[in-house]
Protein backbone atom coordinates (compact mmCIF):
# COMPACT_ATOMS: atom_id res chain seq x y z
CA UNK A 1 -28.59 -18.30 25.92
CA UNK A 2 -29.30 -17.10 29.52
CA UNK A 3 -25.78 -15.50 31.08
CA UNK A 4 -26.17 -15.56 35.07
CA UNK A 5 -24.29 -13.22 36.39
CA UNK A 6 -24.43 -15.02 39.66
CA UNK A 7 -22.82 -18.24 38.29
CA UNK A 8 -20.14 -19.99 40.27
CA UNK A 9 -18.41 -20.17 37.08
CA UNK A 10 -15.52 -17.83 37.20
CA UNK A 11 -13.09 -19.40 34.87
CA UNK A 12 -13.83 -17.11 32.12
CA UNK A 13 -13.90 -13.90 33.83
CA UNK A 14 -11.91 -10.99 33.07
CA UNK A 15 -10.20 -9.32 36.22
CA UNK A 16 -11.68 -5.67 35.74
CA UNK A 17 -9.69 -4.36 39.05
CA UNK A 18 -6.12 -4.94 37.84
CA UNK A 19 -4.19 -2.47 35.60
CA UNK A 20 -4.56 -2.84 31.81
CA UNK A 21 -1.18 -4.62 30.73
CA UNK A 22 0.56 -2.52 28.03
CA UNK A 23 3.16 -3.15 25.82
CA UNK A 24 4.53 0.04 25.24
CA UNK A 25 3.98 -0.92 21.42
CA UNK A 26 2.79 1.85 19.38
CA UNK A 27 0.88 0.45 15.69
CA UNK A 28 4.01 2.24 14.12
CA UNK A 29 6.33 -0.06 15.41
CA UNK A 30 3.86 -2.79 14.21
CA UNK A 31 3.75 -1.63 11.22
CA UNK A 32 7.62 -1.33 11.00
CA UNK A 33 7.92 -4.44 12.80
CA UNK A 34 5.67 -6.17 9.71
CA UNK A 35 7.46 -3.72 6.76
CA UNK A 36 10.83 -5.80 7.67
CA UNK A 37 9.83 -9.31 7.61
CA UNK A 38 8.33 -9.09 3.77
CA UNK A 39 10.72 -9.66 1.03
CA UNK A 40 13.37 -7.28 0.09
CA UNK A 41 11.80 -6.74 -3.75
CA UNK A 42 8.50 -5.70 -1.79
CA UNK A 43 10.95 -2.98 0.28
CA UNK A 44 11.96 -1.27 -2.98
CA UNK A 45 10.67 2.10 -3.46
CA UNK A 46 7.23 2.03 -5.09
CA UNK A 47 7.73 2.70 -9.08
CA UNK A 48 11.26 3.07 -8.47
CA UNK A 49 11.84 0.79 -11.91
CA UNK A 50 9.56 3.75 -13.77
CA UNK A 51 12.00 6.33 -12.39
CA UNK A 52 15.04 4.85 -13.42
CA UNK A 53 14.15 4.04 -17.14
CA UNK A 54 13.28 8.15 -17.46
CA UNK A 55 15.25 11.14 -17.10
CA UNK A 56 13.21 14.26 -15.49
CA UNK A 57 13.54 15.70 -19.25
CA UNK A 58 11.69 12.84 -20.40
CA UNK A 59 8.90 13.69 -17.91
CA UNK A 60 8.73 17.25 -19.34
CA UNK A 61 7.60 15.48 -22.99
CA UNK A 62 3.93 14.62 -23.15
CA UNK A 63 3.80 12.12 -25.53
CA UNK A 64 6.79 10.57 -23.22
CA UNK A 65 4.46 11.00 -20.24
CA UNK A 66 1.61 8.80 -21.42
CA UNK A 67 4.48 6.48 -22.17
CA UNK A 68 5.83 6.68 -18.30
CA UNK A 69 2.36 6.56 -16.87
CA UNK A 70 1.75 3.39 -18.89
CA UNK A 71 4.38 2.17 -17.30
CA UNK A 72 3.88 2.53 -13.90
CA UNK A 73 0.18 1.54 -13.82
CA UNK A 74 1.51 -1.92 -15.37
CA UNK A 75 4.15 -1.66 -12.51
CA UNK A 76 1.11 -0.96 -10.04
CA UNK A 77 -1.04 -3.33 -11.03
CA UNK A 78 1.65 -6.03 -11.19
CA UNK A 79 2.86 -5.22 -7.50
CA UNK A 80 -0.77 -4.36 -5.60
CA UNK A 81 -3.38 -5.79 -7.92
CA UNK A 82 -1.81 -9.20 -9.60
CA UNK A 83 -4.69 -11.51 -8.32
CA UNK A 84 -7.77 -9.50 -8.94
CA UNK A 85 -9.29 -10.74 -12.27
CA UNK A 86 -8.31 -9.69 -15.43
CA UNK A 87 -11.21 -7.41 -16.73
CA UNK A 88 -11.25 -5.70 -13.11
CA UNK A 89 -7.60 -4.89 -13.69
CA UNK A 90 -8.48 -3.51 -17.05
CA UNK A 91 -10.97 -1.01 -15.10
CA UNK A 92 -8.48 0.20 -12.64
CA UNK A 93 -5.75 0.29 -14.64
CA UNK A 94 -7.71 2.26 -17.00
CA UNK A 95 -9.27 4.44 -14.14
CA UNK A 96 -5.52 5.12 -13.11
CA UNK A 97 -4.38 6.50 -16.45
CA UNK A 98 -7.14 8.28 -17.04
CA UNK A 99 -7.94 10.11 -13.54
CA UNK A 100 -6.25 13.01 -13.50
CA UNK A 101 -5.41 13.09 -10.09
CA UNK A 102 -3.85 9.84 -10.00
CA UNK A 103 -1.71 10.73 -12.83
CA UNK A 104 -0.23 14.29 -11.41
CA UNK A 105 0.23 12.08 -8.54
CA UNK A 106 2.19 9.24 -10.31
CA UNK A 107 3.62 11.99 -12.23
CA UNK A 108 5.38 13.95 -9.28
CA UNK A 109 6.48 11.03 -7.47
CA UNK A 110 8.37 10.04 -10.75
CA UNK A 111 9.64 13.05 -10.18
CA UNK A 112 10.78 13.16 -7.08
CA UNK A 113 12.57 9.79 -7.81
CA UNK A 114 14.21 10.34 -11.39
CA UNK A 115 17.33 11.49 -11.79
């Protein structure tokens, strides 16, 4: 396709002179803006169900740990991951309990929720 700059065509011109148009919309307020319209279980505090099933002394335990991680990788993958295949969920939700990271992670913000 040959464009003519020339052509007598002008319907699909932009206007290059004018001012920009802004909306004085900053992508936080999108993003806020989009955060209020989805449902109100999808507001809730990530793994907020984890931290209220466990005291802070039951995060101290280890063997209780593994037990609260469990948990909130099935609450994870339930809430982010539900339509990925099952043997992919497997590998994250494995890769999640196992990565130490992600656990100390998980972990503190458990933490910083329990009560």
């Amino acid at each position: 396709m040959k464009i003519d700059p020339n052509s007598l065509d002008r319907s699909n011109r932009i206007d290059s002179t004018g001012p920009a148009a802004r909306t004085d919309k900053t992508f936080k307020d999108a993003l806020a803006a989009k955060a209020g319209q989805t449902s109100k279980a999808a507001d809730a505090q990530p793994l907020a169900g984890v931290a209220q099933s466990y005291t802070k002394a039951d995060l101290a335990d280890p063997a209780k740990a593994d037990a609260i991680v469990d948990h909130a990788v099935r609450e994870i993958m339930d809430r982010e991951f539900g339509n990925m295949r099952t043997p992919d969920r497997e590998q994250v939700a494995a890769w999640l309990r196992a990565d130490p990271v992600m656990r100390e992670a998980m972990l503190k913000h458990i933490r910083s929720l329990a009560s």
